[in-house]
Protein backbone atom coordinates (compact mmCIF):
# COMPACT_ATOMS: atom_id res chain seq x y z
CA UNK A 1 0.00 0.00 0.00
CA UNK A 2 1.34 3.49 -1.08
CA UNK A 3 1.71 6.15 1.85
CA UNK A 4 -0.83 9.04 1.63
CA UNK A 5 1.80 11.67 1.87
CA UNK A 6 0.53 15.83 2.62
CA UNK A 7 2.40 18.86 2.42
CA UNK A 8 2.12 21.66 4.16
CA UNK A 9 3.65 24.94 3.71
CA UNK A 10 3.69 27.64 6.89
CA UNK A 11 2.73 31.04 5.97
CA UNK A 12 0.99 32.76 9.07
CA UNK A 13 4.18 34.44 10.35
CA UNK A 14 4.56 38.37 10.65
CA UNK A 15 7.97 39.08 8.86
CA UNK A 16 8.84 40.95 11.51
CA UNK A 17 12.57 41.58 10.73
CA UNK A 18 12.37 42.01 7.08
CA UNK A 19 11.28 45.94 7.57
CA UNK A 20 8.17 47.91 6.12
CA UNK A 21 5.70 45.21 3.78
CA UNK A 22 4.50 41.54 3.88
CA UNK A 23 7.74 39.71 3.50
CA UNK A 24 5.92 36.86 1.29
CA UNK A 25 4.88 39.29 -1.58
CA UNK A 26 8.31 40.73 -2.23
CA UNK A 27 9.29 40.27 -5.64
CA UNK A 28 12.06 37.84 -6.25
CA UNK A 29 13.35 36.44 -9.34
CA UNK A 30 9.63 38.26 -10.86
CA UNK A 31 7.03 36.82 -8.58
CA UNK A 32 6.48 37.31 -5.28
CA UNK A 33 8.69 35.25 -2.79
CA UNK A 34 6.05 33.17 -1.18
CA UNK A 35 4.70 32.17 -4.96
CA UNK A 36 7.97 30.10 -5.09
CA UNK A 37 7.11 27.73 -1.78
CA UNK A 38 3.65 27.47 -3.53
CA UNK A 39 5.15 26.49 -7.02
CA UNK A 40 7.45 23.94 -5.12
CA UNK A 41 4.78 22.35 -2.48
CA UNK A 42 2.54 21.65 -5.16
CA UNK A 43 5.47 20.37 -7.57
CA UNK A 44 6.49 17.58 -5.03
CA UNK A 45 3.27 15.19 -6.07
CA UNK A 46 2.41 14.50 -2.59
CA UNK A 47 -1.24 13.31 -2.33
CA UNK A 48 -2.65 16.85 -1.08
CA UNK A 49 -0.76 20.20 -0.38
CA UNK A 50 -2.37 23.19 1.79
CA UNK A 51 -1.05 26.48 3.03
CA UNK A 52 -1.57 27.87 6.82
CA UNK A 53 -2.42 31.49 6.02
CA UNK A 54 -4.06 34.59 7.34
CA UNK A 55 -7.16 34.90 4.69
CA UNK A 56 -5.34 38.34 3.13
CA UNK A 57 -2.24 36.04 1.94
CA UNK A 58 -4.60 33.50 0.50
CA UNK A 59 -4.12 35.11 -3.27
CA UNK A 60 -0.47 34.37 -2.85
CA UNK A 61 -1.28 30.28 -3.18
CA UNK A 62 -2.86 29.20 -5.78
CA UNK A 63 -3.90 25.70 -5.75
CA UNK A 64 -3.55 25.07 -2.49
CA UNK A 65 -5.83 24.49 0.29
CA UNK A 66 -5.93 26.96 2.88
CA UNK A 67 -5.55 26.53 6.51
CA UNK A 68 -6.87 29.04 8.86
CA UNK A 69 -3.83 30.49 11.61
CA UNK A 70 -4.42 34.15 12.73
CA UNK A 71 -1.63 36.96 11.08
CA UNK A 72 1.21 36.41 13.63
CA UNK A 73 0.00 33.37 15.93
CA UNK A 74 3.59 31.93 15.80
CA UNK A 75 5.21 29.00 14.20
CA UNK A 76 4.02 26.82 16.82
CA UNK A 77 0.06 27.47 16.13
CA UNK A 78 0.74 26.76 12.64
CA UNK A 79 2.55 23.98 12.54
CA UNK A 80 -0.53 22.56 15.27
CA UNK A 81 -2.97 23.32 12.14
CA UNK A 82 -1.06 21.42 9.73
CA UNK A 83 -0.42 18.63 12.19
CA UNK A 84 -4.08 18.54 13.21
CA UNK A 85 -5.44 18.65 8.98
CA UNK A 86 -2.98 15.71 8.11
CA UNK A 87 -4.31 13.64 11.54
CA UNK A 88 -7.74 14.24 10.26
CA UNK A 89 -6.71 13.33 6.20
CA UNK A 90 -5.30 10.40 8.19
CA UNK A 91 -1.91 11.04 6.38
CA UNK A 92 0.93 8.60 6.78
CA UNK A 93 3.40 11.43 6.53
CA UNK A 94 2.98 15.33 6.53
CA UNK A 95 6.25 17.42 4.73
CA UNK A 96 6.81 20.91 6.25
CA UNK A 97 7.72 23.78 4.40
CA UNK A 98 8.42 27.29 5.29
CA UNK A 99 7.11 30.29 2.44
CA UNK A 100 10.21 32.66 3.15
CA UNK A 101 12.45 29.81 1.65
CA UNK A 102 12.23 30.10 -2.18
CA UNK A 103 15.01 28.17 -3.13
CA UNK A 104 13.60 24.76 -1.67
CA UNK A 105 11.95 22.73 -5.13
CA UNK A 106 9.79 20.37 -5.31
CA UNK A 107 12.06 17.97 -5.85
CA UNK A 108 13.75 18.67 -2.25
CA UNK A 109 10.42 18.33 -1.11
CA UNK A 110 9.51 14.59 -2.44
CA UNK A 111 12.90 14.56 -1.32
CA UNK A 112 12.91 14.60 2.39
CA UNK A 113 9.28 12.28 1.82
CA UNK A 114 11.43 9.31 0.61
């Protein structure tokens, strides 16, 4: 039987210490930085990907489902969301991704899943 592998990407933090602006829509490389994580997650094939977002960064994952976490409820309270959506999905194995990390691929992704 084939494991029912999720991805999750965490996308609730406040970009604190990146200055003036959401963090996750500065352009890099001509799209916005989280729109790389998003690109990646839902590149790595896993059976279902989803994103734990404040509703007003929702636009910056397409494709993915969203997961509700406040605008700066902390790492911890998102990761708990994911955790808690792959326990219900009954998910054999749940892949973690951060959205400030643009340079992770899908491939790294399915990846760390082997």
């Amino acid at each position: 039987m084939a494991e029912r592998i999720l991805g999750a990407v965490l996308a609730a933090g406040r970009g604190s210490r990146f200055g003036a602006g959401d963090k996750l829509r500065a352009g890099l490389a001509g799209q916005a930085l989280a729109r790389h994580a998003a690109s990646a997650m839902a590149a790595a094939g896993f059976a279902e990907a989803a994103v734990v977002c404040p509703a007003a960064r929702a636009d910056l994952f397409p494709g993915l489902l969203r997961l509700e976490a406040p605008a700066g409820s902390g790492q911890s309270a998102s990761l708990a969301a994911a955790a808690r959506w792959a326990m219900a999905a009954e998910a054999d194995l749940l892949v973690i991704a951060l959205a400030d990390m643009p340079f992770v691929t899908g491939a790294d992704l399915a990846e760390v899943a082997a």
